[in-house]
PDB file of N, CA and C in Angstrom:
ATOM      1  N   UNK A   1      22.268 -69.874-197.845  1.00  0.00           N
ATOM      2  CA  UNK A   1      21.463 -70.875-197.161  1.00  0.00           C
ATOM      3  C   UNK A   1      21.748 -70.809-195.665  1.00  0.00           C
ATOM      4  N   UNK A   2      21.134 -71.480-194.929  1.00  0.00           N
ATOM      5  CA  UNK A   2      21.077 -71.486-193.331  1.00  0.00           C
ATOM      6  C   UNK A   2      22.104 -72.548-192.943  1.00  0.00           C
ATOM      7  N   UNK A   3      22.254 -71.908-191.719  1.00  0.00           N
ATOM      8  CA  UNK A   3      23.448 -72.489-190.975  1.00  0.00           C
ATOM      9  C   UNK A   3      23.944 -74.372-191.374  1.00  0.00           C
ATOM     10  N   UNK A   4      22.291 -74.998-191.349  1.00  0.00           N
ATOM     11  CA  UNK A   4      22.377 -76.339-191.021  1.00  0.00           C
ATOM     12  C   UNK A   4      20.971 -77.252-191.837  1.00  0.00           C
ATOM     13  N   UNK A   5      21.135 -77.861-192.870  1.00  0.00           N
ATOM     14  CA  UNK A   5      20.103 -78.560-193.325  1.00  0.00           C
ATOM     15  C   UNK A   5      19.270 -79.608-192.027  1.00  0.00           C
ATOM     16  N   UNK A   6      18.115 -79.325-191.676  1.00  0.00           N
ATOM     17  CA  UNK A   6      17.807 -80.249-190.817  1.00  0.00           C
ATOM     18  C   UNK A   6      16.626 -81.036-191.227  1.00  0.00           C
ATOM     19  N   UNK A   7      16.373 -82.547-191.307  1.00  0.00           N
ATOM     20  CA  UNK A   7      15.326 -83.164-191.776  1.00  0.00           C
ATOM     21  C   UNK A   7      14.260 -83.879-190.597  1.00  0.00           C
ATOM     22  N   UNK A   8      13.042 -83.162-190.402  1.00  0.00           N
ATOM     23  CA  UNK A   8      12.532 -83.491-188.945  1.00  0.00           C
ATOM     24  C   UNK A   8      11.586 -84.583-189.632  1.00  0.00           C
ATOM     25  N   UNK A   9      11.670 -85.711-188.962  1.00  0.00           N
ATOM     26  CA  UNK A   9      11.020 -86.988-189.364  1.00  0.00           C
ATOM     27  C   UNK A   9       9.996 -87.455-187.817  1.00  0.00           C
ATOM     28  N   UNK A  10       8.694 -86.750-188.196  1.00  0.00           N
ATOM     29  CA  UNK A  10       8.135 -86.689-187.003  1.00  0.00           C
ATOM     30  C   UNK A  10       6.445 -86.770-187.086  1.00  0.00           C
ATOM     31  N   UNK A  11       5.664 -86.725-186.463  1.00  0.00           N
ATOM     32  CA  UNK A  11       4.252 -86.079-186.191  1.00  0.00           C
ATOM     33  C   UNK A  11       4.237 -85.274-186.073  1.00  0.00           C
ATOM     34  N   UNK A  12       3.051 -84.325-186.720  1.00  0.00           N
ATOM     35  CA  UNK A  12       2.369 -83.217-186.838  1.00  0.00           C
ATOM     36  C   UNK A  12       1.161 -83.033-185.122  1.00  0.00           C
ATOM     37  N   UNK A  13       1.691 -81.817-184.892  1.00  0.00           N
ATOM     38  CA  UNK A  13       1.155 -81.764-183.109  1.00  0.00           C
ATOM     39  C   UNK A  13       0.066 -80.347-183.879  1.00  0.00           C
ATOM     40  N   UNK A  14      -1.365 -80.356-183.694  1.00  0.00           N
ATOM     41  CA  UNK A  14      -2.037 -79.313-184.221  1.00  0.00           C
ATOM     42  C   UNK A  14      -2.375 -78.041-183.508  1.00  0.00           C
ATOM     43  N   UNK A  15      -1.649 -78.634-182.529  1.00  0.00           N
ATOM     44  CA  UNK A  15      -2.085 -77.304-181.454  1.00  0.00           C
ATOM     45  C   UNK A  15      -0.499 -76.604-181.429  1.00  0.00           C
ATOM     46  N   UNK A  16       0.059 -76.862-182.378  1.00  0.00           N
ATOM     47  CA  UNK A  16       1.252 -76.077-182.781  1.00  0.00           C
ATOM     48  C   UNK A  16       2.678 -76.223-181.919  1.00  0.00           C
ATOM     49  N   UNK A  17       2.359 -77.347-181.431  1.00  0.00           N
ATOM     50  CA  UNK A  17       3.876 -77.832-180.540  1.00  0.00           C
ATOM     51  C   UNK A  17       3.780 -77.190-178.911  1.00  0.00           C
ATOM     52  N   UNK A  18       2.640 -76.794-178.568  1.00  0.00           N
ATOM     53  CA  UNK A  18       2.123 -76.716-177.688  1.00  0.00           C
ATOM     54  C   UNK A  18       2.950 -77.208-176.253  1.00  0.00           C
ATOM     55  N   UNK A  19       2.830 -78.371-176.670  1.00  0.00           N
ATOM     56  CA  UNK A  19       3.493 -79.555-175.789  1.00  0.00           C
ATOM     57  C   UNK A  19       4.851 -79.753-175.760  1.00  0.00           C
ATOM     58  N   UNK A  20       5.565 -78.475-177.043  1.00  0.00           N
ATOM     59  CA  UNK A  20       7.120 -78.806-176.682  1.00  0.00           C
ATOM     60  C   UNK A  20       7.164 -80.443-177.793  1.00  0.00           C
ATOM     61  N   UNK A  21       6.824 -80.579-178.577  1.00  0.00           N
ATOM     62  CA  UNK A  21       7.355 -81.971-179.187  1.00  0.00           C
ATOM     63  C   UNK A  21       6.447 -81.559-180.699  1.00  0.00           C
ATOM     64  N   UNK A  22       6.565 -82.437-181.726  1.00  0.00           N
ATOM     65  CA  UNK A  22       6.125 -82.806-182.669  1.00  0.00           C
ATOM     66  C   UNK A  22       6.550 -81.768-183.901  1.00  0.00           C
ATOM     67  N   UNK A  23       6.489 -81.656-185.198  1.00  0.00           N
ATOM     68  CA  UNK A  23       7.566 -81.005-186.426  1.00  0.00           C
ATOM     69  C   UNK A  23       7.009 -79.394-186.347  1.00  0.00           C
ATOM     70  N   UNK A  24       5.751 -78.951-185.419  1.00  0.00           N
ATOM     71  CA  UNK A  24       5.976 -77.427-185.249  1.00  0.00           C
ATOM     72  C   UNK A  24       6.914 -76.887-184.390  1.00  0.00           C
ATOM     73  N   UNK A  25       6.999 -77.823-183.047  1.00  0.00           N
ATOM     74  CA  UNK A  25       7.932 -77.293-182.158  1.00  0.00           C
ATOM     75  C   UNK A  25       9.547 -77.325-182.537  1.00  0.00           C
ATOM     76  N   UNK A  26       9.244 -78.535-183.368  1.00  0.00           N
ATOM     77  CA  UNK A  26      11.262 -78.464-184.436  1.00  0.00           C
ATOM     78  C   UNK A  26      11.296 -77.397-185.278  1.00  0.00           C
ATOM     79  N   UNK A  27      10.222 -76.825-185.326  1.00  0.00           N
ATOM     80  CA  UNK A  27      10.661 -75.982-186.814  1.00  0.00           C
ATOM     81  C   UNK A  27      10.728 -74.632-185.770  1.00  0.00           C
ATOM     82  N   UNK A  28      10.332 -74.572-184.602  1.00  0.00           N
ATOM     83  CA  UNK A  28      10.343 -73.394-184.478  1.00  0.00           C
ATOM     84  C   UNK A  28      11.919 -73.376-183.749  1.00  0.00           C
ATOM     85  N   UNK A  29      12.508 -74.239-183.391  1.00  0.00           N
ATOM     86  CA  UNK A  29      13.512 -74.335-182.596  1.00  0.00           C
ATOM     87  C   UNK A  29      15.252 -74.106-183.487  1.00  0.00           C
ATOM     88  N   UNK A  30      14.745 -74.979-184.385  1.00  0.00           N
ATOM     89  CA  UNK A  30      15.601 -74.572-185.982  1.00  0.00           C
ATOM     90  C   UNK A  30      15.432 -73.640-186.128  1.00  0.00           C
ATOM     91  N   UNK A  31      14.589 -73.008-186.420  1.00  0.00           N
ATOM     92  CA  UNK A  31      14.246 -71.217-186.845  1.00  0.00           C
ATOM     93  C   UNK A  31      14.844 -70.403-186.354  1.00  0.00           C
ATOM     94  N   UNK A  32      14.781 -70.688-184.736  1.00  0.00           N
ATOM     95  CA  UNK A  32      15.589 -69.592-183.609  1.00  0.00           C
ATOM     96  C   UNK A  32      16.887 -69.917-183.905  1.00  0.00           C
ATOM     97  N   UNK A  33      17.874 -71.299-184.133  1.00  0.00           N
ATOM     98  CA  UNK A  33      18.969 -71.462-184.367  1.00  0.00           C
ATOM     99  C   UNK A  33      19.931 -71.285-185.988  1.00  0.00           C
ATOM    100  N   UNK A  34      18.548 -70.639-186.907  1.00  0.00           N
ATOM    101  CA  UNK A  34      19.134 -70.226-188.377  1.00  0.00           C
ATOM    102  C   UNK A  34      19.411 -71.477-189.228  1.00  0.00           C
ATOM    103  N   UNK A  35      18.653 -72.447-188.954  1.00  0.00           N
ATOM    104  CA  UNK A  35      18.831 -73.577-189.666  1.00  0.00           C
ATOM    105  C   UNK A  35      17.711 -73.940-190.500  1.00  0.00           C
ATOM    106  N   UNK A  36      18.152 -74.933-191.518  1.00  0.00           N
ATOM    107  CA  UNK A  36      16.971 -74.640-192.541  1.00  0.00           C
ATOM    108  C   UNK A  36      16.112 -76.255-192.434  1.00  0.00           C
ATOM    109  N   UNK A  37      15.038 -76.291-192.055  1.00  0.00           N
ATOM    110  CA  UNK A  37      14.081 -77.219-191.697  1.00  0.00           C
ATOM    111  C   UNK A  37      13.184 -77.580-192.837  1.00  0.00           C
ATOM    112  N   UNK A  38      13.460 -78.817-192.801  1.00  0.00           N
ATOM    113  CA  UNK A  38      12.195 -79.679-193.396  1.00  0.00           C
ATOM    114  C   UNK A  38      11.773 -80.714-193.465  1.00  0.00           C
ATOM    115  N   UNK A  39      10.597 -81.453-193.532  1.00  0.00           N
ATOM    116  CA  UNK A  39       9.998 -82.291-192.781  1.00  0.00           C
ATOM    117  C   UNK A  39       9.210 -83.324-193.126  1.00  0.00           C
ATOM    118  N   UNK A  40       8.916 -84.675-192.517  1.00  0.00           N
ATOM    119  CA  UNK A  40       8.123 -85.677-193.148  1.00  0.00           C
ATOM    120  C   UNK A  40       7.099 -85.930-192.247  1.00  0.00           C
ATOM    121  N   UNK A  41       6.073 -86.088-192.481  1.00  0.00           N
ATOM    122  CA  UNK A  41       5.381 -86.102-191.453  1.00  0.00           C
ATOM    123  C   UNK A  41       4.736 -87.726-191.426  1.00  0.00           C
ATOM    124  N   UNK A  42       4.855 -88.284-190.127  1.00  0.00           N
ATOM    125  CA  UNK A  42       4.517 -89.210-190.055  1.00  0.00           C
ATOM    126  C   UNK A  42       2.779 -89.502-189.116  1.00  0.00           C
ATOM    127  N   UNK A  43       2.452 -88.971-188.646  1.00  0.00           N
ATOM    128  CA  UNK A  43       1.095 -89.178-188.144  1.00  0.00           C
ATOM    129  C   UNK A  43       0.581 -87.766-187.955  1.00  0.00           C
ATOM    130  N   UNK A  44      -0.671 -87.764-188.794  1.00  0.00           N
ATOM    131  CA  UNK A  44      -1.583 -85.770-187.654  1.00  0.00           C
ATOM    132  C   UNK A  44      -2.113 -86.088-186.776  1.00  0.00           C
ATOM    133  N   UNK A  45      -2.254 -85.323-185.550  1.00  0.00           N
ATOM    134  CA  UNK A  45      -2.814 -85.535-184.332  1.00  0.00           C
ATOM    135  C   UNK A  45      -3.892 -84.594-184.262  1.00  0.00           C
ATOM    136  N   UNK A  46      -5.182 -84.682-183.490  1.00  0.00           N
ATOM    137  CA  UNK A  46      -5.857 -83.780-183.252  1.00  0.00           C
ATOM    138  C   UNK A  46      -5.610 -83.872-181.676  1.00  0.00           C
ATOM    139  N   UNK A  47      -5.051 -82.806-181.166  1.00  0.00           N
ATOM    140  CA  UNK A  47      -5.097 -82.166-179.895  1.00  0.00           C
ATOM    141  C   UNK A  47      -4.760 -81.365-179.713  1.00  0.00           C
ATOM    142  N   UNK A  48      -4.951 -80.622-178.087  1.00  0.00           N
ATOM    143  CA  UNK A  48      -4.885 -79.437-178.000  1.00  0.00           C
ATOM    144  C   UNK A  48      -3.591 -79.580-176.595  1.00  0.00           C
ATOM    145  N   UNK A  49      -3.975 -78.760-175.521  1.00  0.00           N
ATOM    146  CA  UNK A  49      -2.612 -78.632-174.599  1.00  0.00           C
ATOM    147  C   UNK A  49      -3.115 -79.604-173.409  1.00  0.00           C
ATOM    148  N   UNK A  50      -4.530 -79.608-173.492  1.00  0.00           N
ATOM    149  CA  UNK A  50      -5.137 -80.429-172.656  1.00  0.00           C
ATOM    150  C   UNK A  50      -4.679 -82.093-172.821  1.00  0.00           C
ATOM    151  N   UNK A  51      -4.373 -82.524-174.346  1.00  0.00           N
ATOM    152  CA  UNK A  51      -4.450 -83.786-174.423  1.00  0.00           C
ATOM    153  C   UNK A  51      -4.179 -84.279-175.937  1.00  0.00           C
ATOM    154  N   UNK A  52      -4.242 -85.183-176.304  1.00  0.00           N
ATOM    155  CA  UNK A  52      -4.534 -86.050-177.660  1.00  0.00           C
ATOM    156  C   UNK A  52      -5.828 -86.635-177.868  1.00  0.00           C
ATOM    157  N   UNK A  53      -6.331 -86.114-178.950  1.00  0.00           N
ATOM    158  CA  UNK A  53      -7.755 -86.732-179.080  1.00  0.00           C
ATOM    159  C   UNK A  53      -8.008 -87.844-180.301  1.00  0.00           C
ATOM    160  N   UNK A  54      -7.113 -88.119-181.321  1.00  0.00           N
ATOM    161  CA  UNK A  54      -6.622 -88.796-182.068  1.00  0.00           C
ATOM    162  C   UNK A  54      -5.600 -88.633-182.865  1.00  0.00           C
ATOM    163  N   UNK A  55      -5.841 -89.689-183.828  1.00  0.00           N
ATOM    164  CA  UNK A  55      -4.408 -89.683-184.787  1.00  0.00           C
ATOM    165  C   UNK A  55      -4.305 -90.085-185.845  1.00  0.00           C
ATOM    166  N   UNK A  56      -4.022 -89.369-187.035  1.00  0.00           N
ATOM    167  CA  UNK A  56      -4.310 -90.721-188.032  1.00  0.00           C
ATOM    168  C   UNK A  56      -2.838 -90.948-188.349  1.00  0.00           C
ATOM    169  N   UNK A  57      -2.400 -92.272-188.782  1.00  0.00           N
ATOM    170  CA  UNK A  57      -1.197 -92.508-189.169  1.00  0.00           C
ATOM    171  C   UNK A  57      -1.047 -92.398-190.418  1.00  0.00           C
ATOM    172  N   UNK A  58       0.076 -91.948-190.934  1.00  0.00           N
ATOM    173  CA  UNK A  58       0.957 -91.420-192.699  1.00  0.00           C
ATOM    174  C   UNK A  58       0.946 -92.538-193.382  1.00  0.00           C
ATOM    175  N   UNK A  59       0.497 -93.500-194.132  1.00  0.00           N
ATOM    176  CA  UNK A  59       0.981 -94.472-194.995  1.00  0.00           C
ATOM    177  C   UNK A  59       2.723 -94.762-194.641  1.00  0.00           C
ATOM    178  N   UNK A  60       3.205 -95.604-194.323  1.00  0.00           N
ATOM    179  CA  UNK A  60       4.873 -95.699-194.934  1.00  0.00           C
ATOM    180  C   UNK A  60       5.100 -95.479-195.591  1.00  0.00           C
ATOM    181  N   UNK A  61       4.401 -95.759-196.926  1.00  0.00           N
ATOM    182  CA  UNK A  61       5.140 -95.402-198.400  1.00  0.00           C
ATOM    183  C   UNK A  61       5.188 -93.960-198.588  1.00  0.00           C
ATOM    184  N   UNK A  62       4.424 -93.053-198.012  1.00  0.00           N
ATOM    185  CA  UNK A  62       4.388 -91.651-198.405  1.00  0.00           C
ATOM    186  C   UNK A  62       5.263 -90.940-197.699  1.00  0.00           C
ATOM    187  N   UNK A  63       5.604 -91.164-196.232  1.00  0.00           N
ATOM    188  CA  UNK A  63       6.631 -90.920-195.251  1.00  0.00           C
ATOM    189  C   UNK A  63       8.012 -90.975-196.386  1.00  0.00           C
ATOM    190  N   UNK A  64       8.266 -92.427-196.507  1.00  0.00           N
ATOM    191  CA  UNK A  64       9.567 -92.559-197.491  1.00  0.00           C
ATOM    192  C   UNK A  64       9.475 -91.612-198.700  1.00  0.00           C
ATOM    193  N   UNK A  65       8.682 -91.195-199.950  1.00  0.00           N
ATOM    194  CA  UNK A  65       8.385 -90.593-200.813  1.00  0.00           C
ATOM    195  C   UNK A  65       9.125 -88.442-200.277  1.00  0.00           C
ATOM    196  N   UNK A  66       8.464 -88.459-198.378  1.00  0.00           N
ATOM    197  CA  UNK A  66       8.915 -87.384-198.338  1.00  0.00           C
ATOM    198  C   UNK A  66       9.920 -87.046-197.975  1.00  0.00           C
ATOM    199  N   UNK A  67      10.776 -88.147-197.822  1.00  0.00           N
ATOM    200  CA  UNK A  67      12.108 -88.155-197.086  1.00  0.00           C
ATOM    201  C   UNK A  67      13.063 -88.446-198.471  1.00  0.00           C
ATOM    202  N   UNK A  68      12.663 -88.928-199.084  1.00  0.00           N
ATOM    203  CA  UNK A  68      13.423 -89.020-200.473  1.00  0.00           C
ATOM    204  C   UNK A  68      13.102 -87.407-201.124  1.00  0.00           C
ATOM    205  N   UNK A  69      11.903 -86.940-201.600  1.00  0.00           N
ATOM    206  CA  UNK A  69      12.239 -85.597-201.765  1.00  0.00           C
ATOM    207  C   UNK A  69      13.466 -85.016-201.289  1.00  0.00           C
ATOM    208  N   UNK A  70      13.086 -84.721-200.347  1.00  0.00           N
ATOM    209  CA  UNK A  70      13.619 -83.428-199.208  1.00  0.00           C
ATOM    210  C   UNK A  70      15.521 -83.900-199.547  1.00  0.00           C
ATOM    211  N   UNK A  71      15.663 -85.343-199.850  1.00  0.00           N
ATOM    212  CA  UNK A  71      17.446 -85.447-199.448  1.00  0.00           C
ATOM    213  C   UNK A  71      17.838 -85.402-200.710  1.00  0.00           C
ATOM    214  N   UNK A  72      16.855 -85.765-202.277  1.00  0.00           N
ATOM    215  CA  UNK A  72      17.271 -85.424-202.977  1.00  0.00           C
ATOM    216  C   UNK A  72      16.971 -83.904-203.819  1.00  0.00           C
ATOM    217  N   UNK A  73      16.890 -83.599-203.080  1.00  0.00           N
ATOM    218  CA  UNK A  73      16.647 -81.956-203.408  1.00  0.00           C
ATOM    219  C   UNK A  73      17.842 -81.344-203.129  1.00  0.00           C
ATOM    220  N   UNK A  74      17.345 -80.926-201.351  1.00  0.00           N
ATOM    221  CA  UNK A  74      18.207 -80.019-200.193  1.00  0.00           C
ATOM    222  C   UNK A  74      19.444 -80.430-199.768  1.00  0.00           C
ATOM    223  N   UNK A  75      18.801 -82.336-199.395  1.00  0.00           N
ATOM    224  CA  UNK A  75      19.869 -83.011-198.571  1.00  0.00           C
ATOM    225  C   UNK A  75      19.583 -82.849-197.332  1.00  0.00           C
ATOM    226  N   UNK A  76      20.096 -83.045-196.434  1.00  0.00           N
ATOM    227  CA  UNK A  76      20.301 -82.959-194.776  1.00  0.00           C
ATOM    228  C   UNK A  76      21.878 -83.335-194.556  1.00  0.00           C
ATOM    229  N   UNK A  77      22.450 -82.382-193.476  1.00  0.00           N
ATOM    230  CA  UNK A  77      23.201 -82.452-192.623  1.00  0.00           C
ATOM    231  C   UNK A  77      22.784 -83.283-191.102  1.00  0.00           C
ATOM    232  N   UNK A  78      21.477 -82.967-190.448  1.00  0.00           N
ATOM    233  CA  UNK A  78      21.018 -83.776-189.948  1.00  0.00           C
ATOM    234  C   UNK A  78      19.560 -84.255-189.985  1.00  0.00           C
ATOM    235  N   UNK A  79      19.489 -85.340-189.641  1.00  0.00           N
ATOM    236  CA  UNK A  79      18.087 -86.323-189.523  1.00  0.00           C
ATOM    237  C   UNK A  79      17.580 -86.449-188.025  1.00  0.00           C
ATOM    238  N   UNK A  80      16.524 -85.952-187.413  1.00  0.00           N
ATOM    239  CA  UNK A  80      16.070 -86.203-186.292  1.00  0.00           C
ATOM    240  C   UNK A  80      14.927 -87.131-186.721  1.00  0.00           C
ATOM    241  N   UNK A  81      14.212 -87.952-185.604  1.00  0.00           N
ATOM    242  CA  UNK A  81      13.200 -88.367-185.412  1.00  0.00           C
ATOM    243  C   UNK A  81      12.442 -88.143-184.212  1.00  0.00           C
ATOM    244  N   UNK A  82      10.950 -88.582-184.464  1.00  0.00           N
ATOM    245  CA  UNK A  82      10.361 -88.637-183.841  1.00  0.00           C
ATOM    246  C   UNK A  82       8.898 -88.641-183.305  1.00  0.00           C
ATOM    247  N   UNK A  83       7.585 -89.396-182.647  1.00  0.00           N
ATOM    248  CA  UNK A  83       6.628 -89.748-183.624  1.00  0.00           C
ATOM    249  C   UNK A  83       6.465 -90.796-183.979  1.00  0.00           C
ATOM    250  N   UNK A  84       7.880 -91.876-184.300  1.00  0.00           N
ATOM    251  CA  UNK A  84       7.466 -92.744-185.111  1.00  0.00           C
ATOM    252  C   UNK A  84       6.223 -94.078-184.437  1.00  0.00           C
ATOM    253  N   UNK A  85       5.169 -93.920-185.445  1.00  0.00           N
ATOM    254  CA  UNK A  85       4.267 -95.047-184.866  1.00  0.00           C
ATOM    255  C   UNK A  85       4.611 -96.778-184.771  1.00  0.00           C
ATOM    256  N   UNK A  86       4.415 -97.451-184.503  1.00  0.00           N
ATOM    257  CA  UNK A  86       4.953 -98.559-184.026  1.00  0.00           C
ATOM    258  C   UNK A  86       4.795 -99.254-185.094  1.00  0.00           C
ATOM    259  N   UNK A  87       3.703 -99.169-185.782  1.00  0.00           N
ATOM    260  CA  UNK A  87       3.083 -99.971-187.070  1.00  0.00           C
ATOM    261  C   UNK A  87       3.638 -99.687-188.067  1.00  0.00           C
ATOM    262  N   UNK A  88       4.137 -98.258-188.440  1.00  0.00           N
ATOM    263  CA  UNK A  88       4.761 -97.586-189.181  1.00  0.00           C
ATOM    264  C   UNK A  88       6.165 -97.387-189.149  1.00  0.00           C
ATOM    265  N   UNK A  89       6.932 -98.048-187.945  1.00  0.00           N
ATOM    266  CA  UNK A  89       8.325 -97.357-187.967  1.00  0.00           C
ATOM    267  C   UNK A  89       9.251 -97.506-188.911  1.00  0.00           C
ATOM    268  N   UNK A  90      10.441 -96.680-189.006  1.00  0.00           N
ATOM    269  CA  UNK A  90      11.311 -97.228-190.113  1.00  0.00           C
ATOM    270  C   UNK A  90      10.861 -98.110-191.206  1.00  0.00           C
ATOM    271  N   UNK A  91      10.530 -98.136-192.423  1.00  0.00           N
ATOM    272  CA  UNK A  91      10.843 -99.000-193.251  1.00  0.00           C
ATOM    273  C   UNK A  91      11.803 -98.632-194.688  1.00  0.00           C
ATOM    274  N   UNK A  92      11.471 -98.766-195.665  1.00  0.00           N
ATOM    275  CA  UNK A  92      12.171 -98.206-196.922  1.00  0.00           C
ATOM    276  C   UNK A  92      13.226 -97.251-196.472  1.00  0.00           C
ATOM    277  N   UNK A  93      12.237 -96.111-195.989  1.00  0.00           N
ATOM    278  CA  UNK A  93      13.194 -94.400-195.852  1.00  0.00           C
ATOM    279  C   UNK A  93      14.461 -94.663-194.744  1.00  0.00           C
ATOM    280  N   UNK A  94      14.424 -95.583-193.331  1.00  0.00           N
ATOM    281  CA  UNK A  94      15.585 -96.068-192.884  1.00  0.00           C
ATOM    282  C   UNK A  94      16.625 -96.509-193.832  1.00  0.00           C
ATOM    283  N   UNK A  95      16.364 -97.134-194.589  1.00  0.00           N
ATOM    284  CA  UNK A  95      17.452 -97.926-195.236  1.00  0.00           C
ATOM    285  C   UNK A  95      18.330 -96.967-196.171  1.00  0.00           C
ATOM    286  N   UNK A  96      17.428 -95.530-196.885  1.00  0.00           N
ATOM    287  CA  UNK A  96      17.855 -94.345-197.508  1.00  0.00           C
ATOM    288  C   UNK A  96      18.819 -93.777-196.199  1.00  0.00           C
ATOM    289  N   UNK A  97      18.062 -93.684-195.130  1.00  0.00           N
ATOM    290  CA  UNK A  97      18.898 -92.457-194.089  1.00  0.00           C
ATOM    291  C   UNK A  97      20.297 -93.225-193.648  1.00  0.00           C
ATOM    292  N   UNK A  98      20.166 -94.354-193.647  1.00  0.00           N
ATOM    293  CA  UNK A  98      21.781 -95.309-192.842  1.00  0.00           C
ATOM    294  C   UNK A  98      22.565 -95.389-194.280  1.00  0.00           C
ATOM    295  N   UNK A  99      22.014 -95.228-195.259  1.00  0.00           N
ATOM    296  CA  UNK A  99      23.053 -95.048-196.540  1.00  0.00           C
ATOM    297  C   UNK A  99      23.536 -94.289-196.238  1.00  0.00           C
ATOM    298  N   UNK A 100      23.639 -92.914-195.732  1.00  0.00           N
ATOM    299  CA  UNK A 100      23.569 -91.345-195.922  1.00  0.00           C
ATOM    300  C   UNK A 100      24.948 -91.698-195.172  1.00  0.00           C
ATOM    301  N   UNK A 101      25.412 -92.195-194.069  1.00  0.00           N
ATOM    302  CA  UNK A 101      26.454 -92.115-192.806  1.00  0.00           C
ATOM    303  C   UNK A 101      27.709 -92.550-193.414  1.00  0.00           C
TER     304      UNK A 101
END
């Protein structure tokens, strides 16, 4: 297995992290560092480098559903965030990740 379980808890950027942020630009950054990535996605965006043109937000409950996968599977060594929508932040799956410490 890879160096480092990493769990990216983030938005989906469609123009492929373009912008330096959102779970393509983590995965590619993990990748270069041999670590093994995987991810919940909390909002898709449609934009490009120019901008954000919308967004739809993840349900909470499905966010938590993918964050429970992924830790009872793989696990994580670490948890990043990021993304999180205001309406949506933390709920259930926080209370899983502060168990974890």
């Amino acid at each position: 297995m890879a160096r480092g379980r990493v769990l990216l808890i983030a938005g989906s950027d469609s123009s492929g992290g373009a912008g330096g942020s959102g779970l393509e630009a983590g995965q590619k950054v993990l990748a270069a560092h041999g670590c093994y990535a995987m991810t919940a996605t909390t909002a898709l965006t449609v934009q490009n480098t120019t901008g954000v043109k919308g967004i739809h937000v993840i349900p909470a409950e499905f966010v938590e559903r993918q964050v429970e996968a992924c830790l009872e599977d793989v696990g994580a060594d670490v948890i990043t965030t990021g993304g999180l929508t205001p309406s949506k932040a933390p709920t259930g799956w926080w209370s899983r990740v502060k168990g974890m410490s």
